[in-house]
Protein backbone atom coordinates (compact mmCIF):
# COMPACT_ATOMS: atom_id res chain seq x y z
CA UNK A 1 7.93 -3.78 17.13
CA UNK A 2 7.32 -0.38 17.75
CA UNK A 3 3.67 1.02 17.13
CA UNK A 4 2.49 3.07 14.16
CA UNK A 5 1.97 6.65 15.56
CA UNK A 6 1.04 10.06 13.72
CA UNK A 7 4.96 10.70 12.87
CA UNK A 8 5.12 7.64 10.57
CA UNK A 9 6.86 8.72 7.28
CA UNK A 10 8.39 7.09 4.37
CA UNK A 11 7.60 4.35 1.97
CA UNK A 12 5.49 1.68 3.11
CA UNK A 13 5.26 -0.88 0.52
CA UNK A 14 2.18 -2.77 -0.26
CA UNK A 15 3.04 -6.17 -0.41
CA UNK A 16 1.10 -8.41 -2.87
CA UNK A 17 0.72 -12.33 -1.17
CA UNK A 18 2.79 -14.65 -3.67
CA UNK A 19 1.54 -18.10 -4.32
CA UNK A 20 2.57 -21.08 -6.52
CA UNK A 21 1.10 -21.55 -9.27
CA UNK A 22 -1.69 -24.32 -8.23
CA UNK A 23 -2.63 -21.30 -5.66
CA UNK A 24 -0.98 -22.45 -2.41
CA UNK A 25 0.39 -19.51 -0.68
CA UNK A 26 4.57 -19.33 -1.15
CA UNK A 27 6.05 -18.73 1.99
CA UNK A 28 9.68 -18.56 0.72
CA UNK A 29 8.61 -15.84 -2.04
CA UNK A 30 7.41 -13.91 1.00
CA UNK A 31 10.32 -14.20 3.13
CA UNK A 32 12.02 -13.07 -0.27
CA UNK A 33 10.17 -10.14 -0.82
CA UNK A 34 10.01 -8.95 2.58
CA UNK A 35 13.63 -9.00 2.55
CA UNK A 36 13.98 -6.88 -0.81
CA UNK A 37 11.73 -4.11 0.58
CA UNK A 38 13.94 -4.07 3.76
CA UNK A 39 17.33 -4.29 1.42
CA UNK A 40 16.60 -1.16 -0.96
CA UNK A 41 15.06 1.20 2.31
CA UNK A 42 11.13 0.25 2.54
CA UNK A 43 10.20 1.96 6.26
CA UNK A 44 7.82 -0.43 6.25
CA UNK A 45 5.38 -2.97 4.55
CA UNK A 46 1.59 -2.99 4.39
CA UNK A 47 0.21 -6.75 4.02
CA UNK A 48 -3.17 -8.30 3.01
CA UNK A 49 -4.54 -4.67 0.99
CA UNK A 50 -6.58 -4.82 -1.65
CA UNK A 51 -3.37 -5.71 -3.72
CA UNK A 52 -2.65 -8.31 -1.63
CA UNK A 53 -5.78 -10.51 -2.71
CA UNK A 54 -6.95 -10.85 0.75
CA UNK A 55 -10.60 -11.77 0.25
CA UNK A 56 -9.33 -14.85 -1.52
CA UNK A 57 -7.69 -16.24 1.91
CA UNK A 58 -9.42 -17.82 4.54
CA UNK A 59 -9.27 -16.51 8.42
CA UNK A 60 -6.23 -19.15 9.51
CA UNK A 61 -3.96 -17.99 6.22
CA UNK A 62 -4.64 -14.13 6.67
CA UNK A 63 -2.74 -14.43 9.91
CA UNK A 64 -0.39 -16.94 8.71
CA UNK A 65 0.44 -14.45 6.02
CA UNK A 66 0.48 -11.38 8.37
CA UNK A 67 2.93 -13.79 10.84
CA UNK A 68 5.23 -14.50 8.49
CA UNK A 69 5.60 -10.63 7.10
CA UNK A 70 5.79 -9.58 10.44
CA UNK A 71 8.65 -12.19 11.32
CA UNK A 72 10.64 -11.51 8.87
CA UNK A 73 11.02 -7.73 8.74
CA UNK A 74 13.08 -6.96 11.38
CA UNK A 75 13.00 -3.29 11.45
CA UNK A 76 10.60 -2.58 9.20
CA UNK A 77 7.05 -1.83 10.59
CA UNK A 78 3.89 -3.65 9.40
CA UNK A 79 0.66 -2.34 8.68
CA UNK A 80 -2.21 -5.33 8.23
CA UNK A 81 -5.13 -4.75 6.45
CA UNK A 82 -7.89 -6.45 8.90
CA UNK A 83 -11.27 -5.03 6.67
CA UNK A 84 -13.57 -7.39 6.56
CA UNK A 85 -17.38 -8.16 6.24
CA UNK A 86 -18.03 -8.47 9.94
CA UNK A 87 -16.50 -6.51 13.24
CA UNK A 88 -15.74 -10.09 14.38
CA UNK A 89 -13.18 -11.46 11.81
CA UNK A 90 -11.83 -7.87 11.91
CA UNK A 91 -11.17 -8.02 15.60
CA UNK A 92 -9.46 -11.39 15.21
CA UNK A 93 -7.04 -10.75 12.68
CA UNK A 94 -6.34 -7.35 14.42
CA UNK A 95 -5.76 -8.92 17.54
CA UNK A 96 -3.32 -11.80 16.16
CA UNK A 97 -1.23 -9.22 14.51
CA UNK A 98 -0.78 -7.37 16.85
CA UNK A 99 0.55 -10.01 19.00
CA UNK A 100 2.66 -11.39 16.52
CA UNK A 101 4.48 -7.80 16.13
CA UNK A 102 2.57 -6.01 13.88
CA UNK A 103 2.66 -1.75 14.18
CA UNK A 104 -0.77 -1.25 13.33
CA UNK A 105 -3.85 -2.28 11.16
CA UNK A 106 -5.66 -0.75 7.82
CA UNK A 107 -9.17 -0.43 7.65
CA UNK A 108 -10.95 0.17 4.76
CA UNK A 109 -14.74 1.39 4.37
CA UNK A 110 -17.17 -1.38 2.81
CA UNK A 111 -18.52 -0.18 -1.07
CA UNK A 112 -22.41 0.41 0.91
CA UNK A 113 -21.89 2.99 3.03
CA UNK A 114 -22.99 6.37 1.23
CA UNK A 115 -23.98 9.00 4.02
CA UNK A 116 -21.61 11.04 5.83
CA UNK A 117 -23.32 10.00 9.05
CA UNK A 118 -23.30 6.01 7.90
CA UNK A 119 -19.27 6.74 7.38
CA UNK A 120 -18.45 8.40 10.34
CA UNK A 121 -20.68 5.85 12.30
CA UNK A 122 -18.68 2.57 10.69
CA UNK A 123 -15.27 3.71 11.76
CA UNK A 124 -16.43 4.53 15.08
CA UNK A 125 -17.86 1.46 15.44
CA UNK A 126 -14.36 -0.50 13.83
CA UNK A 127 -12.36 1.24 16.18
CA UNK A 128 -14.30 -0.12 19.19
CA UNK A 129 -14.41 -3.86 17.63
CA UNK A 130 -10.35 -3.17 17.36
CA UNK A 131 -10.20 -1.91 20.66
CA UNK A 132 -8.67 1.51 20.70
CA UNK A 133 -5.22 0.12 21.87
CA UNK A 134 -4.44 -0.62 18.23
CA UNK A 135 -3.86 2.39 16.01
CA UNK A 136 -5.10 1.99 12.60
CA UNK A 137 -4.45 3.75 9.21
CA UNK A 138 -7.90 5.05 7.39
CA UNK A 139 -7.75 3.89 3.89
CA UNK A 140 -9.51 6.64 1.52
CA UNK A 141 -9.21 4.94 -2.14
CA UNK A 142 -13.03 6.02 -3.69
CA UNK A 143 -12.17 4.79 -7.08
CA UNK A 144 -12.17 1.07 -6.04
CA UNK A 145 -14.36 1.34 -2.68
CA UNK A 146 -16.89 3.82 -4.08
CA UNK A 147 -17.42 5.65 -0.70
CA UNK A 148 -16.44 9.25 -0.97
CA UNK A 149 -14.83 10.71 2.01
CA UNK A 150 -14.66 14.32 2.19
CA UNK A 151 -11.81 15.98 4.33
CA UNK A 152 -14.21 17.14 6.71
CA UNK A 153 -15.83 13.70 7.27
CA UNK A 154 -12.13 12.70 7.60
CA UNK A 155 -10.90 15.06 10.00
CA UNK A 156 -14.51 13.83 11.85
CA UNK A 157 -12.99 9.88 11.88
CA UNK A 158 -10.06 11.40 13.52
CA UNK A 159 -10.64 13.71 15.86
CA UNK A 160 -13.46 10.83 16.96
CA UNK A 161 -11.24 8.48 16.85
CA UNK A 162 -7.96 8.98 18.95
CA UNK A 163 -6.39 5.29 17.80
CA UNK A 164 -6.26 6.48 14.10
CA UNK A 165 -3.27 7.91 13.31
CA UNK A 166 -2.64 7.68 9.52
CA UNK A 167 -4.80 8.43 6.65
CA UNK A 168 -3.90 6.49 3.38
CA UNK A 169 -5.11 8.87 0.94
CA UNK A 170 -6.04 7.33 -2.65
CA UNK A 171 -8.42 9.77 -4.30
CA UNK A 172 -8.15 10.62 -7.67
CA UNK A 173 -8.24 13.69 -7.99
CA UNK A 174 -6.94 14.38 -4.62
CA UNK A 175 -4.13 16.97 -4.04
CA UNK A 176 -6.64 19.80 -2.83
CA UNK A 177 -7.63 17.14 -0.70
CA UNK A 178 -3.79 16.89 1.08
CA UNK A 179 -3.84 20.77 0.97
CA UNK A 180 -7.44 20.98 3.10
CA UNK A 181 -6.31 18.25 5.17
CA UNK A 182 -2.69 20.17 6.18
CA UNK A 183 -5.48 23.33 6.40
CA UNK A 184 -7.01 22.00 8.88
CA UNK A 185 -4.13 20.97 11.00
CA UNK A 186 -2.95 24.65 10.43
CA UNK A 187 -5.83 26.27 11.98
CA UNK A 188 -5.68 23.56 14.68
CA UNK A 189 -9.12 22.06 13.72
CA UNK A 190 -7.13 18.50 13.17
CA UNK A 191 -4.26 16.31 15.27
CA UNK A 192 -1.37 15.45 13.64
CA UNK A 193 -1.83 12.82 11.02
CA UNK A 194 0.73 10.99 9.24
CA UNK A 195 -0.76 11.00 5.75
CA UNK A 196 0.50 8.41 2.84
CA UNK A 197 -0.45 7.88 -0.68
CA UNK A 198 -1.09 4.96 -3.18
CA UNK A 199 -2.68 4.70 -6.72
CA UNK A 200 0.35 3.01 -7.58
CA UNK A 201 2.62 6.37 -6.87
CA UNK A 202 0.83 7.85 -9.90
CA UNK A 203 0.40 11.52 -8.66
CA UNK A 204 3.43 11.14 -5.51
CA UNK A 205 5.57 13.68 -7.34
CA UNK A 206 2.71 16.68 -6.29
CA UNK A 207 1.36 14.91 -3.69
CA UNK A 208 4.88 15.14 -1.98
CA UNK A 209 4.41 18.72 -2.91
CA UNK A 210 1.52 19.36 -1.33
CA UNK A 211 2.44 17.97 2.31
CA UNK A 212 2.16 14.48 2.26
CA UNK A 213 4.34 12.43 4.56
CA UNK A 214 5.04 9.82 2.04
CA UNK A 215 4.19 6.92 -0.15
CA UNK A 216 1.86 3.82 0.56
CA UNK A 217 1.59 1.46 -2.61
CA UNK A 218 2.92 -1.30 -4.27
CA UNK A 219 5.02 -0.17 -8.00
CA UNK A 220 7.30 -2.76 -9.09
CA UNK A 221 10.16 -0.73 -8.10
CA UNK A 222 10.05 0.90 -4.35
CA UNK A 223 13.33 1.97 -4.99
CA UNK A 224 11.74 5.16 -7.28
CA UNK A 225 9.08 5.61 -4.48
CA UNK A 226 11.99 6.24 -2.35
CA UNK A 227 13.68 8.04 -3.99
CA UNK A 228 11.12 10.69 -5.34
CA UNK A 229 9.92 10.75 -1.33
CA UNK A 230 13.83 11.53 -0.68
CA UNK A 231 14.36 14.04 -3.47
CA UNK A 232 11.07 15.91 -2.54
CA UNK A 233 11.94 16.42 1.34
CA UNK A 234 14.94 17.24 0.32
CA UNK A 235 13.46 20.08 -1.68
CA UNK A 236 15.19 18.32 -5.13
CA UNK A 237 11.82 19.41 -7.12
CA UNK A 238 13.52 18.87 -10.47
CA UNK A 239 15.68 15.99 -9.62
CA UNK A 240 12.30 14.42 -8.31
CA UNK A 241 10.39 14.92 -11.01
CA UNK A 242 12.86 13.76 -13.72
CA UNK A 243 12.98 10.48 -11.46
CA UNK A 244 9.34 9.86 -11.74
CA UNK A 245 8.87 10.99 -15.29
CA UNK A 246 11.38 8.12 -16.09
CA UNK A 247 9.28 5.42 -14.85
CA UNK A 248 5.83 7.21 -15.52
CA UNK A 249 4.91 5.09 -18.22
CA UNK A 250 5.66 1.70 -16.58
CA UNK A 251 3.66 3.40 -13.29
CA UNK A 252 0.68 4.47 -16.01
CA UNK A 253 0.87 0.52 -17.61
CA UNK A 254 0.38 -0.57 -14.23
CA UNK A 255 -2.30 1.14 -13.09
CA UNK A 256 -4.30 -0.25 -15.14
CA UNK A 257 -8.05 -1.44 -13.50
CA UNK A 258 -7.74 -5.33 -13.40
CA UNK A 259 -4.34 -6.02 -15.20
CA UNK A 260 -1.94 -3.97 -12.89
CA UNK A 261 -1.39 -6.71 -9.96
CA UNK A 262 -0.68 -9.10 -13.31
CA UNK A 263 1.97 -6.48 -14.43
CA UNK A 264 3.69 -6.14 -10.58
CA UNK A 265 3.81 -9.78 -10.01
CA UNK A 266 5.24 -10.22 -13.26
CA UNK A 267 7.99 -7.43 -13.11
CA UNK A 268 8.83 -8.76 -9.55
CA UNK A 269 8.78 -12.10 -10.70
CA UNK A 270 11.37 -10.59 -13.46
CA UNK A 271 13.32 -9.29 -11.00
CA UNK A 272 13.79 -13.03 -8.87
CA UNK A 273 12.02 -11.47 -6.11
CA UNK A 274 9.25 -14.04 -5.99
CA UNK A 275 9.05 -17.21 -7.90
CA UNK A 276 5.56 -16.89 -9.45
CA UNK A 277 3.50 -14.00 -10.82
CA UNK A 278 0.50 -16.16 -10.33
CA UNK A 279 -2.89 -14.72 -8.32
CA UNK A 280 -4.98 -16.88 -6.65
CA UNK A 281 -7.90 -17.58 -8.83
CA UNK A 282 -10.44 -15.66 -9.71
CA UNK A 283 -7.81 -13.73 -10.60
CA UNK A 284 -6.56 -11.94 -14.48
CA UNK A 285 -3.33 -13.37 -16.31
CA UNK A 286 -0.51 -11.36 -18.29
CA UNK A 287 -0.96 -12.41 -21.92
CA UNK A 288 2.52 -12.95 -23.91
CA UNK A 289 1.80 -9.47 -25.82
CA UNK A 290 1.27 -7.78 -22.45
CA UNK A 291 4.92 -8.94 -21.10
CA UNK A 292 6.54 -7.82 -24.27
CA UNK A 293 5.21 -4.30 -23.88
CA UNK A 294 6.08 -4.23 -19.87
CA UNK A 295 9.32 -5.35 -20.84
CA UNK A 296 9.45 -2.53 -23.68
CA UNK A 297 8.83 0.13 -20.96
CA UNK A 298 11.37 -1.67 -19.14
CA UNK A 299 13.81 -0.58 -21.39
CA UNK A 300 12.76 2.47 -21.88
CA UNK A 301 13.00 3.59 -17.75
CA UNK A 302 16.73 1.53 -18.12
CA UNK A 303 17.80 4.12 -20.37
CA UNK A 304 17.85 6.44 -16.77
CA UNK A 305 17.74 3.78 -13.99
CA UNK A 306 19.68 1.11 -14.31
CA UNK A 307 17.86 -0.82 -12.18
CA UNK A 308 15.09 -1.48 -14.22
CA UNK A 309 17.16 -3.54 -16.50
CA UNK A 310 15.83 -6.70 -16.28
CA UNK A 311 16.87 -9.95 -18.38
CA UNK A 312 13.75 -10.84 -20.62
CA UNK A 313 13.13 -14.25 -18.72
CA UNK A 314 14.06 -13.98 -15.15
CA UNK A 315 12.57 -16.13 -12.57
CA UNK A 316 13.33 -16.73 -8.97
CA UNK A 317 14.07 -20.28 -7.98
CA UNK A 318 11.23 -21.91 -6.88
């Protein structure tokens, strides 16, 4: 597999880790779902993210999990997310993705650091556990993390840091963000950088607008990610945004704080992608009043894309 540089562009999906419903991690739901993203045009999947309940495996099934991704997605490239408490454990599952195929790693700052100088100092010191053979993607997502990340402490991680090569930009509000960001690489103050964005693809119709290089989260359908990255290249601003206001409602359900991986796994659960919507525990359910309203806004982003219609009860085979 080819390495993640600063030209990566796209939609990387974030992949949430299916298990069965006593917990045990499903390795035929992932070879499923790494095989839809490749099927409707993923460039690539991002494993083990904050999505993809990684604090809830130990060391030997993060790898497992990243191994079996990374087998089974051919062309796609794979992004692991290797934060962690301690340099060490980072450096190990860093290391073993790699060498199973991987294209890079995600790291993510912990919730303490609150300085510029204590932010700028942990990446620097990440990078070095990593060894700067590995590029990495620098995962900016303040509403979850609580460390704020200004784009001049970012352009500091990268021009520091010649191994990090994408910036996966979740702040909220964030678009003058992009715009100081693509400043800076205007008046050649920063390298290229490929940046992506997440929040569920909840602002991705302006952040498109505003230079990014495309998407980087995990909505039930990838498909519309796709497309609206597609449609705003190819400088379709209204076809875009009629797109995305089709399936903003669904995107707004899902984003909600603790209930939206419930909603994904369900939908993709609905759509015989994997066989359980179950999350390893601690972890929230989807009560039966919460499934009829997802599959109320189902119907409602049917009425323009067909491919949210979804049969009220389908389930993959187990």
């Amino acid at each position: 597999m080819t390495k993640l540089t600063a030209e990566a562009a796209g939609t990387f999906a974030i992949a949430p880790t299916p298990f069965h419903d006593d917990g045990r991690i499903d390795d035929k739901s992932i070879d499923r779902l790494t095989d839809f993203y490749a099927e409707v045009g993923c460039d690539g999947v991002t494993v083990l993210g904050i999505l993809g309940e990684a604090p809830k495996l130990d060391g030997a099934e993060a790898e497992a999990v990243a191994r079996r991704f990374v087998k089974r997605a051919n062309n796609m490239q794979v992004i692991v997310g290797v934060s962690a408490p301690g340099f060490a454990t980072m450096g190990s599952l860093a290391h073993a993705s790699m060498d199973a195929g991987a294209a890079g790693v995600m790291i993510a700052p912990p919730p303490h650091l609150r300085t510029d100088e204590q932010i700028t100092g942990y990446f620097r010191q990440a990078a070095e556990a990593i060894g700067d053979d590995i590029p990495w993607v620098l995962q900016d997502y303040p509403l979850t993390l609580t460390v704020v990340m200004t784009p001049t402490v970012i352009r500091k991680i990268v021009m520091d840091n010649s191994s990090c090569v994408m910036l996966k930009h979740e702040d909220w509000p964030g678009l003058e963000k992009i715009s100081a960001l693509r400043g800076f690489q205007k008046d050649g103050s920063l390298r290229p950088l490929s940046i992506l964005t997440g929040n569920g693809g909840l602002f991705l119709d302006f952040e498109m607008e505003r230079g990014a290089d495309g998407a980087m989260t995990g909505y039930a359908f990838p498909e519309l990610l796709i497309d609206v990255v597609r449609l705003s290249k190819a400088g379709r601003r209204d076809a875009a945004h009629d797109l995305f206001d089709a399936h903003l409602p669904l995107i707004r359900y899902e984003q909600q704080p603790g209930a939206g991986l419930a909603v994904r796994k369900y939908v993709l659960q609905k759509r015989g992608v994997i066989a359980s919507s179950a999350q390893r525990k601690p972890g929230s359910g989807i009560s039966a009043t919460a499934k009829a309203e997802v599959d109320y806004l189902l119907a409602r982003v049917a009425r323009v894309d067909r491919r949210a219609s979804l049969e009220p009860q389908s389930s993959a085979a187990g």
